[in-house]
C-alpha atoms as a PDB file:
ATOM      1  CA  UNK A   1       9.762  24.810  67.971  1.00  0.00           C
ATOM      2  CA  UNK A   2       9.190  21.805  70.373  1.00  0.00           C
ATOM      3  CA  UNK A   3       5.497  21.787  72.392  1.00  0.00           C
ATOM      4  CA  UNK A   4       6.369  21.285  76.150  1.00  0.00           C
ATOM      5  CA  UNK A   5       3.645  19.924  76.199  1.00  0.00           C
ATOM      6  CA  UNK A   6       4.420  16.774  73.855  1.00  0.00           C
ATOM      7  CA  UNK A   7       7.377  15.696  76.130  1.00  0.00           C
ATOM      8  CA  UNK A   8       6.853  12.430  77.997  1.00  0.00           C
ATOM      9  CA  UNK A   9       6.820  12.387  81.626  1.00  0.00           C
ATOM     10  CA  UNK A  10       9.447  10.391  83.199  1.00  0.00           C
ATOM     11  CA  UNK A  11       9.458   8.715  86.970  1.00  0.00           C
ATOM     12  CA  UNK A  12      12.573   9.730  88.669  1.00  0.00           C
ATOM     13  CA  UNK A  13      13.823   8.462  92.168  1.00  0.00           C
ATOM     14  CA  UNK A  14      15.648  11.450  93.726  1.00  0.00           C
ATOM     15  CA  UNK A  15      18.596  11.098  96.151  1.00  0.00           C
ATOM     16  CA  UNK A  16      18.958  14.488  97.660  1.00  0.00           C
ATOM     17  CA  UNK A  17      20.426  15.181 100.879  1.00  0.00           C
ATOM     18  CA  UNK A  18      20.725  11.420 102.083  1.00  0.00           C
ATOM     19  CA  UNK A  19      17.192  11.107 101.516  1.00  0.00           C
ATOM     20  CA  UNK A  20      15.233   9.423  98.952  1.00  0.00           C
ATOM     21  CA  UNK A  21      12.452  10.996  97.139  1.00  0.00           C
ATOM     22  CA  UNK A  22       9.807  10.461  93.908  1.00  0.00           C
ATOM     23  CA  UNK A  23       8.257  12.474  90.733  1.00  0.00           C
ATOM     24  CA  UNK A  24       8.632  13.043  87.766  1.00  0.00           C
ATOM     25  CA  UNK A  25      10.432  14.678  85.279  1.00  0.00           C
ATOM     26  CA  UNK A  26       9.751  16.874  82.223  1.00  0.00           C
ATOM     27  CA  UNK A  27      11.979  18.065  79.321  1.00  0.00           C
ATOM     28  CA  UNK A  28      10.632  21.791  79.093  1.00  0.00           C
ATOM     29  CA  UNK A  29      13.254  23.455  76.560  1.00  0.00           C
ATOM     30  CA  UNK A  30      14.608  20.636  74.595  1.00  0.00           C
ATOM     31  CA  UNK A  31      14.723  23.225  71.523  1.00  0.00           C
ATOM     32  CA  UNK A  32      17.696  24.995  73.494  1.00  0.00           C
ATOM     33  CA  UNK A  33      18.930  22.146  75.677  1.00  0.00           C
ATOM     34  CA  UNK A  34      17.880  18.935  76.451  1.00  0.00           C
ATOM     35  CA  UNK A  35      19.165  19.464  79.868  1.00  0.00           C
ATOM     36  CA  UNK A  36      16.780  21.664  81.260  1.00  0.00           C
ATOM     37  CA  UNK A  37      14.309  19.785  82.812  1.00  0.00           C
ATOM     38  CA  UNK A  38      11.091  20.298  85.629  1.00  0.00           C
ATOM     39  CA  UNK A  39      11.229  18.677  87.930  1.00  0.00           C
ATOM     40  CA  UNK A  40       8.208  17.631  90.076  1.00  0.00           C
ATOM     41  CA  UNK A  41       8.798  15.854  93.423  1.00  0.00           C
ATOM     42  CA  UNK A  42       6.953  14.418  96.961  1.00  0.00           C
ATOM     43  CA  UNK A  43       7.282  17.141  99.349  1.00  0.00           C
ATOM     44  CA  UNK A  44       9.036  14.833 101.700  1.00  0.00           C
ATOM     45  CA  UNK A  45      11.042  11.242 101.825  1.00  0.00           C
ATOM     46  CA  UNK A  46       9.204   8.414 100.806  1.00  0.00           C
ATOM     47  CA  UNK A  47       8.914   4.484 101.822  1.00  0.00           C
ATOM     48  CA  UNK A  48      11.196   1.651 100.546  1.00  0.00           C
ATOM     49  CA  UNK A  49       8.081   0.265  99.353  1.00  0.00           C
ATOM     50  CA  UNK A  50       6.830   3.035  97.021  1.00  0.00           C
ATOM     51  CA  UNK A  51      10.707   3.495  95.866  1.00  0.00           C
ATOM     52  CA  UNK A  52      10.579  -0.220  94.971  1.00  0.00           C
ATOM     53  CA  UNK A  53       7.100  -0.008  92.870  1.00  0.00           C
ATOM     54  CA  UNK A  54       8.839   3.285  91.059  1.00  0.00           C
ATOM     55  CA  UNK A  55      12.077   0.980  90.306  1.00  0.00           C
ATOM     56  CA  UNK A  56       9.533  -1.869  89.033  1.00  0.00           C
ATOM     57  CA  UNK A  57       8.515   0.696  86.708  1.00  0.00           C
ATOM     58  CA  UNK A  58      12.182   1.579  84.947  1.00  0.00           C
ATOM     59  CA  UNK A  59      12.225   5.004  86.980  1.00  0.00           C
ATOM     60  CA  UNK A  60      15.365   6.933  86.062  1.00  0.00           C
ATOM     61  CA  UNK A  61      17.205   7.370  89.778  1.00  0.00           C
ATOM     62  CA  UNK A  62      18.768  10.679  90.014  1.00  0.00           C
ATOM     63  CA  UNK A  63      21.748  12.648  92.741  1.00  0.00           C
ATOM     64  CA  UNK A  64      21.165  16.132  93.303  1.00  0.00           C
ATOM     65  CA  UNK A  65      23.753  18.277  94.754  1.00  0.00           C
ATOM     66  CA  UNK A  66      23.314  18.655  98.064  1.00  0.00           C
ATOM     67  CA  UNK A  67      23.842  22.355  98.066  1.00  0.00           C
ATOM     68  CA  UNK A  68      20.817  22.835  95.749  1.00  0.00           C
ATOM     69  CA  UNK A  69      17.608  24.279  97.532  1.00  0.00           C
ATOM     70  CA  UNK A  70      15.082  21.592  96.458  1.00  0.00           C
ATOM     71  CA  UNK A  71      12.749  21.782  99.206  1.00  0.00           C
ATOM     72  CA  UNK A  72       8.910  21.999  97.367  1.00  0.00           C
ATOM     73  CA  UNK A  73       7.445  20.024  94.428  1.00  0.00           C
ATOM     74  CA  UNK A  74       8.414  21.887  91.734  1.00  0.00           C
ATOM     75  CA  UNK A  75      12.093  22.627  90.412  1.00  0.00           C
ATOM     76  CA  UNK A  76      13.801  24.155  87.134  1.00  0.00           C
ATOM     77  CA  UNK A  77      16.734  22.095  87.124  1.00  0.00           C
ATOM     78  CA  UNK A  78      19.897  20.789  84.874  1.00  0.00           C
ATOM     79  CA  UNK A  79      19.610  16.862  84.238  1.00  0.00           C
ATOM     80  CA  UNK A  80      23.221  15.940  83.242  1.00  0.00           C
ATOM     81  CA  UNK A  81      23.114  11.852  82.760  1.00  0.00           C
ATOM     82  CA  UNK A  82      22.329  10.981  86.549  1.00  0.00           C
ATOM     83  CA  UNK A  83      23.039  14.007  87.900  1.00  0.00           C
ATOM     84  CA  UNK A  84      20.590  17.142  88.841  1.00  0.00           C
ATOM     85  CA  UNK A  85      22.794  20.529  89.531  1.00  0.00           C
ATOM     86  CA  UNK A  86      21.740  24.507  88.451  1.00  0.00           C
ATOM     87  CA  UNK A  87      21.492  25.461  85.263  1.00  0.00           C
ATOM     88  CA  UNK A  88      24.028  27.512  83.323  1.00  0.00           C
ATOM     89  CA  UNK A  89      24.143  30.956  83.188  1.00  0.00           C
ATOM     90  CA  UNK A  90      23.234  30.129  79.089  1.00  0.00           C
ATOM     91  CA  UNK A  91      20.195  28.188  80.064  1.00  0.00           C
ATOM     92  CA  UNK A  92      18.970  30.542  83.133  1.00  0.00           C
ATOM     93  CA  UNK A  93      19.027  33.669  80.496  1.00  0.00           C
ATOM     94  CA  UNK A  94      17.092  31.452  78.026  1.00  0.00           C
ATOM     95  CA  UNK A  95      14.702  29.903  80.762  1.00  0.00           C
ATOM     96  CA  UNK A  96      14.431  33.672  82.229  1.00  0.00           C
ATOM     97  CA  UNK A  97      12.355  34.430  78.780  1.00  0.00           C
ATOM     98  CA  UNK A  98      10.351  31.216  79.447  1.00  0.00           C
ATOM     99  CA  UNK A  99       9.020  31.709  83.086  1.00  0.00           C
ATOM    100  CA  UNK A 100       5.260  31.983  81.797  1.00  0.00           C
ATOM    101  CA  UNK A 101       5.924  28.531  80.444  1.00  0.00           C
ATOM    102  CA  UNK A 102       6.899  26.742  83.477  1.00  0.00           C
ATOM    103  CA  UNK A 103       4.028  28.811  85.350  1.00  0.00           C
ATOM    104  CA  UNK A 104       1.774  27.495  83.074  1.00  0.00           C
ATOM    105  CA  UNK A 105       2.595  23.604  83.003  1.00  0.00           C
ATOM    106  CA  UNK A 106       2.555  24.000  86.822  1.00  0.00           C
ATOM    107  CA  UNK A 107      -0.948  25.149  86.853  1.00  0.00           C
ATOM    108  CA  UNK A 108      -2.585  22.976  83.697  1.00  0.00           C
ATOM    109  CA  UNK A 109      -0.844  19.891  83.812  1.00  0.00           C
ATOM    110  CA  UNK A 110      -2.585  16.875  84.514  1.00  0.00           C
ATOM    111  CA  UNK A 111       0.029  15.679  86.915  1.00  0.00           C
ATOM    112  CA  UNK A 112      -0.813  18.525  89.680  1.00  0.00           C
ATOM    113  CA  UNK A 113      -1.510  16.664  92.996  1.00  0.00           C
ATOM    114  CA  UNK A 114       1.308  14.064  92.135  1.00  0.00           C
END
């Protein structure tokens, strides 16, 4: 079984909603799909200038669907190339035996106060 805790961070510039914001992102399940990622972002839209420094550093830009409900910092999310929609059915009934995981790399991470 994969650590969660091996996977490499990854800077992301969201698009959600016509507005543009930053974070990262985690592969948290890659034993049962690399698609389910965590995704931590800034609770609100951020400057052109801080979007360019994030592009300077090869950060992956993403589109959520605007119907999705990603208002917060943290969200359990399907990466699909560019794209960030729900999960499965599949992967919420695997992630639904996981939830202590996610819980816990919210709390002990390093990257808290992003």
């Amino acid at each position: 079984m994969v650590n969660w805790r091996n996977e490499k961070l990854k800077l992301i510039i969201l698009h959600w909603r016509n507005e543009i914001y930053v974070g990262y992102f985690k592969e948290i399940a890659p034993e049962f799909s690399k698609e389910i990622v965590l995704i931590y972002k800034s609770f609100s839209p951020v400057e052109e200038r801080l979007i360019n420094i994030v592009r300077e550093k090869n950060g992956v830009e993403v589109y959520a669907d605007d119907s999705m409900n990603l208002v917060g910092r943290y969200h359990l999310v399907r990466k699909v190339g560019d794209r960030i929609t729900f999960l499965t059915p599949e992967q919420e009934f695997y992630m639904s035996d996981k939830m202590l995981r996610v819980y816990e790399m919210m709390i002990e991470d390093n990257i808290l106060g992003f």
